[in-house]
N, C-alpha and C. Protein backbone atom coordinates (compact mmCIF):
# COMPACT_ATOMS: atom_id res chain seq x y z
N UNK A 1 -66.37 -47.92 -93.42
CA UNK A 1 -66.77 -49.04 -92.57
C UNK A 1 -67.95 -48.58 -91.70
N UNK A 2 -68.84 -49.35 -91.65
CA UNK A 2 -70.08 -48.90 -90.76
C UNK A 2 -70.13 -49.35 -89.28
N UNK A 3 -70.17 -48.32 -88.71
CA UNK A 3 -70.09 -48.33 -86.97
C UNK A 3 -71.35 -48.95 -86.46
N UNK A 4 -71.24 -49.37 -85.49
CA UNK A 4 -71.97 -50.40 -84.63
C UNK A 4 -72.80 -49.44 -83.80
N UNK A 5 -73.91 -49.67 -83.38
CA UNK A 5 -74.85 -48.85 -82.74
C UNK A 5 -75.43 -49.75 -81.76
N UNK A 6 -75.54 -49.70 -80.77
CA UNK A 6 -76.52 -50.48 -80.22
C UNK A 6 -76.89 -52.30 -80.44
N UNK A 7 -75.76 -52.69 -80.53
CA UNK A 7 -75.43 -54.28 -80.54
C UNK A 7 -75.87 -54.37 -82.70
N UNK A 8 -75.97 -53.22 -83.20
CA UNK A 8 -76.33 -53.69 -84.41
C UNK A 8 -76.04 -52.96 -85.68
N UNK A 9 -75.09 -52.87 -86.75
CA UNK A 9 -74.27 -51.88 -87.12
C UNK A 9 -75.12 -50.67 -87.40
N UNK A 10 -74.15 -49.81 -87.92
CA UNK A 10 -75.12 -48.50 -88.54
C UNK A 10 -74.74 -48.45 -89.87
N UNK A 11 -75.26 -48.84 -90.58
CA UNK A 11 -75.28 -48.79 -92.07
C UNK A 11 -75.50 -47.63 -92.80
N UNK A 12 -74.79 -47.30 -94.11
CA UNK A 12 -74.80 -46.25 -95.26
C UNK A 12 -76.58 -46.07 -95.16
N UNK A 13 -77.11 -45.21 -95.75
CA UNK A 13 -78.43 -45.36 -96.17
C UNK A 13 -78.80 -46.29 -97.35
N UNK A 14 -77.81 -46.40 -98.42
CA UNK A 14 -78.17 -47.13 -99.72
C UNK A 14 -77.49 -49.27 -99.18
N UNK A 15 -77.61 -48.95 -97.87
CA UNK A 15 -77.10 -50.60 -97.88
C UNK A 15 -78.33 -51.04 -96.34
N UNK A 16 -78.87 -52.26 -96.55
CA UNK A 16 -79.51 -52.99 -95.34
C UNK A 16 -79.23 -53.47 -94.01
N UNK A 17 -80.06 -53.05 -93.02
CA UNK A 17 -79.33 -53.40 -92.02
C UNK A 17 -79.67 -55.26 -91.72
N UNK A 18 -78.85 -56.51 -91.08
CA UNK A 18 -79.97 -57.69 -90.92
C UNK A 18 -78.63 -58.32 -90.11
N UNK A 19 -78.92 -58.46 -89.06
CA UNK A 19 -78.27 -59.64 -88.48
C UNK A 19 -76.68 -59.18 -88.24
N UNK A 20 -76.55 -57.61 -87.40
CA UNK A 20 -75.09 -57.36 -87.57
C UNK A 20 -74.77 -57.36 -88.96
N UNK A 21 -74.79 -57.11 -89.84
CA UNK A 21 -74.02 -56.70 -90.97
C UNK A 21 -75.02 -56.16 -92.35
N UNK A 22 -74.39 -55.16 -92.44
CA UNK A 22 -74.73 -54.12 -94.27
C UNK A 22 -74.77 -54.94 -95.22
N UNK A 23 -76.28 -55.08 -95.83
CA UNK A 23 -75.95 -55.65 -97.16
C UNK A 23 -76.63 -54.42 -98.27
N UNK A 24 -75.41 -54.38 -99.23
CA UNK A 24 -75.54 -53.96 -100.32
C UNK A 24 -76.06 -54.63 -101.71
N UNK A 25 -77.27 -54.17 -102.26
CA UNK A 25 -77.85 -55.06 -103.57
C UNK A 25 -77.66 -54.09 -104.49
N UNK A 26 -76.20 -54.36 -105.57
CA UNK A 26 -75.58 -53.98 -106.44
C UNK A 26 -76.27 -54.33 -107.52
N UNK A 27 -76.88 -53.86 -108.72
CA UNK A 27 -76.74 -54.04 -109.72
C UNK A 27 -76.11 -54.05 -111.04
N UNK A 28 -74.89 -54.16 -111.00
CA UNK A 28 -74.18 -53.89 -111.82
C UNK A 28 -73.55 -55.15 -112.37
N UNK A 29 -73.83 -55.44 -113.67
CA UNK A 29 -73.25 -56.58 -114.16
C UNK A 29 -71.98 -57.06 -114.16
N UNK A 30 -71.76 -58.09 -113.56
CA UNK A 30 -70.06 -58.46 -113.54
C UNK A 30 -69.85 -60.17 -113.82
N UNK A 31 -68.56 -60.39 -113.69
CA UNK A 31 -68.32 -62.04 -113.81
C UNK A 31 -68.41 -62.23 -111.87
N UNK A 32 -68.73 -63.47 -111.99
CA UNK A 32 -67.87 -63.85 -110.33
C UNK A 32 -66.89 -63.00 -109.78
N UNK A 33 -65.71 -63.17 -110.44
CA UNK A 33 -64.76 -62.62 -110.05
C UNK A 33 -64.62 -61.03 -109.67
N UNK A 34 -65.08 -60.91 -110.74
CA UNK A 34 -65.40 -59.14 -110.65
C UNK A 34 -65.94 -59.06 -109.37
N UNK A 35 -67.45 -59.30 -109.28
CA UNK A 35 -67.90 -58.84 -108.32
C UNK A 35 -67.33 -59.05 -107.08
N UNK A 36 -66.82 -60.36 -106.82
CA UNK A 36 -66.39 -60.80 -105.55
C UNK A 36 -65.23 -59.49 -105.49
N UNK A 37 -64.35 -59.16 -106.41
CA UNK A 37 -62.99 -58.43 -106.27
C UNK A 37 -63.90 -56.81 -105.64
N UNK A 38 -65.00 -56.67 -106.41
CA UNK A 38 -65.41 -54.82 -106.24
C UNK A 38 -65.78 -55.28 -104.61
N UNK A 39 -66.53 -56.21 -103.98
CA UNK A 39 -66.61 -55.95 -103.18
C UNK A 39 -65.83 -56.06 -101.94
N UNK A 40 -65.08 -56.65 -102.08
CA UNK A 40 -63.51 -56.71 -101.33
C UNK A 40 -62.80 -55.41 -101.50
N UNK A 41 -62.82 -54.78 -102.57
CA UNK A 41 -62.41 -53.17 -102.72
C UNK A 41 -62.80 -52.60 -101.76
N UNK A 42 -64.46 -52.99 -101.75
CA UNK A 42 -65.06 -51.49 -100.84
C UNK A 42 -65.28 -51.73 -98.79
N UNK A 43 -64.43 -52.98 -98.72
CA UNK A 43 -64.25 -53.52 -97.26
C UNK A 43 -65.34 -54.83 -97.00
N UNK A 44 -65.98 -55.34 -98.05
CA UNK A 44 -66.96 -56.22 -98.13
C UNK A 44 -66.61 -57.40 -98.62
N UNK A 45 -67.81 -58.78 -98.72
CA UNK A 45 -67.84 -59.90 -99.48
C UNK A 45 -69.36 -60.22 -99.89
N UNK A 46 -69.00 -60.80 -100.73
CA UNK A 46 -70.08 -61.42 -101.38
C UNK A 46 -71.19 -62.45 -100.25
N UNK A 47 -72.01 -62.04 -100.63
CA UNK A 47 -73.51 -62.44 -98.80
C UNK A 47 -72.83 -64.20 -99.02
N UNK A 48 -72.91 -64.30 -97.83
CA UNK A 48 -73.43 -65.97 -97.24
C UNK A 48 -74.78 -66.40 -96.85
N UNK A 49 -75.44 -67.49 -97.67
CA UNK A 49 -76.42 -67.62 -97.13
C UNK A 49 -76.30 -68.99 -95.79
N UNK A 50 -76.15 -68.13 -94.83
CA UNK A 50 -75.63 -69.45 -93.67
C UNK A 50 -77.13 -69.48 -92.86
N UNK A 51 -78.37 -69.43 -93.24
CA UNK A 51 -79.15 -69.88 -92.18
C UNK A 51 -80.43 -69.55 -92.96
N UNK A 52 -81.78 -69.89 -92.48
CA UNK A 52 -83.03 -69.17 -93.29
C UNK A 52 -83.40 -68.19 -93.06
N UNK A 53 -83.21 -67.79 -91.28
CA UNK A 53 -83.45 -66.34 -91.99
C UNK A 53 -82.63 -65.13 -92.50
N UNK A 54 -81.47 -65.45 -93.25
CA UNK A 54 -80.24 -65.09 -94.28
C UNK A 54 -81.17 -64.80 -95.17
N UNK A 55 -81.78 -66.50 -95.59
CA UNK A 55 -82.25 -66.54 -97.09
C UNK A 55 -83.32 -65.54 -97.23
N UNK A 56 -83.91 -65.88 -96.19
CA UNK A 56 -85.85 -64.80 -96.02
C UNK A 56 -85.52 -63.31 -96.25
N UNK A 57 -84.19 -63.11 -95.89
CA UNK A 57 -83.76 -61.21 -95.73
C UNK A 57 -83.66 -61.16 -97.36
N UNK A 58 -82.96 -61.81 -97.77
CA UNK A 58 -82.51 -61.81 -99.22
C UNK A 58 -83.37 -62.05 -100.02
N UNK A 59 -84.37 -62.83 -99.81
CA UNK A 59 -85.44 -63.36 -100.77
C UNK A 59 -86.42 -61.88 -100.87
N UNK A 60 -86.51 -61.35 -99.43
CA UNK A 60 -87.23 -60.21 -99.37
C UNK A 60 -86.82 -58.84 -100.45
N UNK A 61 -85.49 -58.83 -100.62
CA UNK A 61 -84.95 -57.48 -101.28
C UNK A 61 -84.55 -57.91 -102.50
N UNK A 62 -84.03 -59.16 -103.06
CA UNK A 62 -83.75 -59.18 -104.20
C UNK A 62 -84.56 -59.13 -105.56
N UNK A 63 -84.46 -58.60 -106.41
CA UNK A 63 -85.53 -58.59 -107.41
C UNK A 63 -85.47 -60.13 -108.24
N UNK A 64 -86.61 -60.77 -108.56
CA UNK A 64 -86.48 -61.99 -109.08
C UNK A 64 -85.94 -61.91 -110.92
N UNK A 65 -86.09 -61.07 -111.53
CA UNK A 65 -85.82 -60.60 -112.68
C UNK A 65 -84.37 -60.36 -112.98
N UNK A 66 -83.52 -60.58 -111.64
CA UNK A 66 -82.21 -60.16 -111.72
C UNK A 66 -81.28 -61.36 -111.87
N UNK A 67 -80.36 -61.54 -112.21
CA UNK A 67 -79.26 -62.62 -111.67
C UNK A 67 -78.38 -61.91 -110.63
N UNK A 68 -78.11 -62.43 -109.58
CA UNK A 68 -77.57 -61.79 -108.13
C UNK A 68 -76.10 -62.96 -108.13
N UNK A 69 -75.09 -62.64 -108.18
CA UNK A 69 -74.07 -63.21 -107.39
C UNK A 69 -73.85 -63.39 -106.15
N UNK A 70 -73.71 -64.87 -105.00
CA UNK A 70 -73.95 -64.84 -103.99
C UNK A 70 -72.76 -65.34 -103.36
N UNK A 71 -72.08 -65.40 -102.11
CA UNK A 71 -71.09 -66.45 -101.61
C UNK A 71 -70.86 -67.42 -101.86
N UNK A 72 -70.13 -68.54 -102.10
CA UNK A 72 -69.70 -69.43 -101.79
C UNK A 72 -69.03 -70.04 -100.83
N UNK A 73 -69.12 -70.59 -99.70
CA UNK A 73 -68.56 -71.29 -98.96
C UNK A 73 -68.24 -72.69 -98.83
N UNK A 74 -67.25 -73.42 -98.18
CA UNK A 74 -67.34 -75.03 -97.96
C UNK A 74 -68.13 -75.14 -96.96
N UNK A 75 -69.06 -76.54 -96.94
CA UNK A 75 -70.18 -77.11 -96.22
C UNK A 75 -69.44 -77.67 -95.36
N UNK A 76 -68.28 -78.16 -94.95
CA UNK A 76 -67.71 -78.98 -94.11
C UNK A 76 -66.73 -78.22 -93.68
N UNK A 77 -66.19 -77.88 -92.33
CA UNK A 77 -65.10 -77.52 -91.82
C UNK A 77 -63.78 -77.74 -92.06
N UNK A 78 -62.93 -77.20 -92.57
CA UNK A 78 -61.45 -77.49 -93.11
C UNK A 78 -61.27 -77.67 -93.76
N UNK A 79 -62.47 -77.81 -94.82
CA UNK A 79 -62.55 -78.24 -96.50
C UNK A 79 -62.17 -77.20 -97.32
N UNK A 80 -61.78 -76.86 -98.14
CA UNK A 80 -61.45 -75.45 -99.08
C UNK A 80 -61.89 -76.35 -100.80
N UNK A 81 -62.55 -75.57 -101.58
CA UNK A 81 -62.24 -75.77 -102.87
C UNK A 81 -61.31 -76.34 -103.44
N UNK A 82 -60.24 -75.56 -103.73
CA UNK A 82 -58.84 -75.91 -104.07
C UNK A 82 -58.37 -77.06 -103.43
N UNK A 83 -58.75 -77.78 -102.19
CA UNK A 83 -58.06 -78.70 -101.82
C UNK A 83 -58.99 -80.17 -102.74
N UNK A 84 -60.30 -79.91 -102.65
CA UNK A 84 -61.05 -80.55 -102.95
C UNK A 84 -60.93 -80.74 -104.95
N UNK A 85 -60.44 -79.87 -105.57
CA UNK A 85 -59.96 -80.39 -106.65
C UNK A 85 -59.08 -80.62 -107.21
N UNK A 86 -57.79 -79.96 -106.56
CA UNK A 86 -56.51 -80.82 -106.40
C UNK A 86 -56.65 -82.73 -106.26
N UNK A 87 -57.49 -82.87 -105.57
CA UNK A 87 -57.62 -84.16 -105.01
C UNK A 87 -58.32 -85.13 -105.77
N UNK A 88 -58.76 -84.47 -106.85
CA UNK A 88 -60.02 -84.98 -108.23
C UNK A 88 -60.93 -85.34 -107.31
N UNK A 89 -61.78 -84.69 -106.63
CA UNK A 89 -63.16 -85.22 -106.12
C UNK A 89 -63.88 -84.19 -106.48
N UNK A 90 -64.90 -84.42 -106.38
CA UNK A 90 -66.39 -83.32 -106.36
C UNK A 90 -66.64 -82.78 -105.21
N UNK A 91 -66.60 -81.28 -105.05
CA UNK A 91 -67.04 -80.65 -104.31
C UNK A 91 -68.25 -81.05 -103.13
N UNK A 92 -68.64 -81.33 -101.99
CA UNK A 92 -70.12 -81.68 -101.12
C UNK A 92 -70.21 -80.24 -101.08
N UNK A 93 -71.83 -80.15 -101.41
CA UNK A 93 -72.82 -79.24 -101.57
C UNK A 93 -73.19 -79.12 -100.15
């Protein structure tokens, strides 16, 4: 787990520092699942892109040649997936 320094963590050398939290750009081919599971192994999740400059950090380091697995979250508060197709509706983006 990476310790906090100065209001801003201290990250591994092979992971980024941006906004309070380590991001790691894995290359290693997986399904969804996989990846989401390895990184829950190693005390992590899969990035959220919750704002632009999220996206701008990410846009900056990711290679465009790659396919990158990213978060998923619900757009609406209290909403979950699973509830939303239990219910036969379509997911809001």
């Amino acid at each position: 787990m990476a310790a906090e320094q100065g209001g801003g963590p201290l990250c591994p050398e092979y992971q980024k520092s941006f906004d309070a939290s380590c991001y790691e750009f894995v290359s290693l081919q997986r399904s969804f699942l996989s990846a989401q599971g390895w990184c829950e192994r190693g005390g992590g999740h899969l990035a959220f892109i919750l704002n632009d400059e999220i996206q701008q950090f990410l846009q900056r380091h990711l290679k465009p040649e790659q396919d990158w697995w990213l978060g998923l979250a619900p757009a609406r508060q209290n909403l979950t997936l699973e509830l939303t197709v239990a219910e036969g509706r379509t997911p809001v983006p």
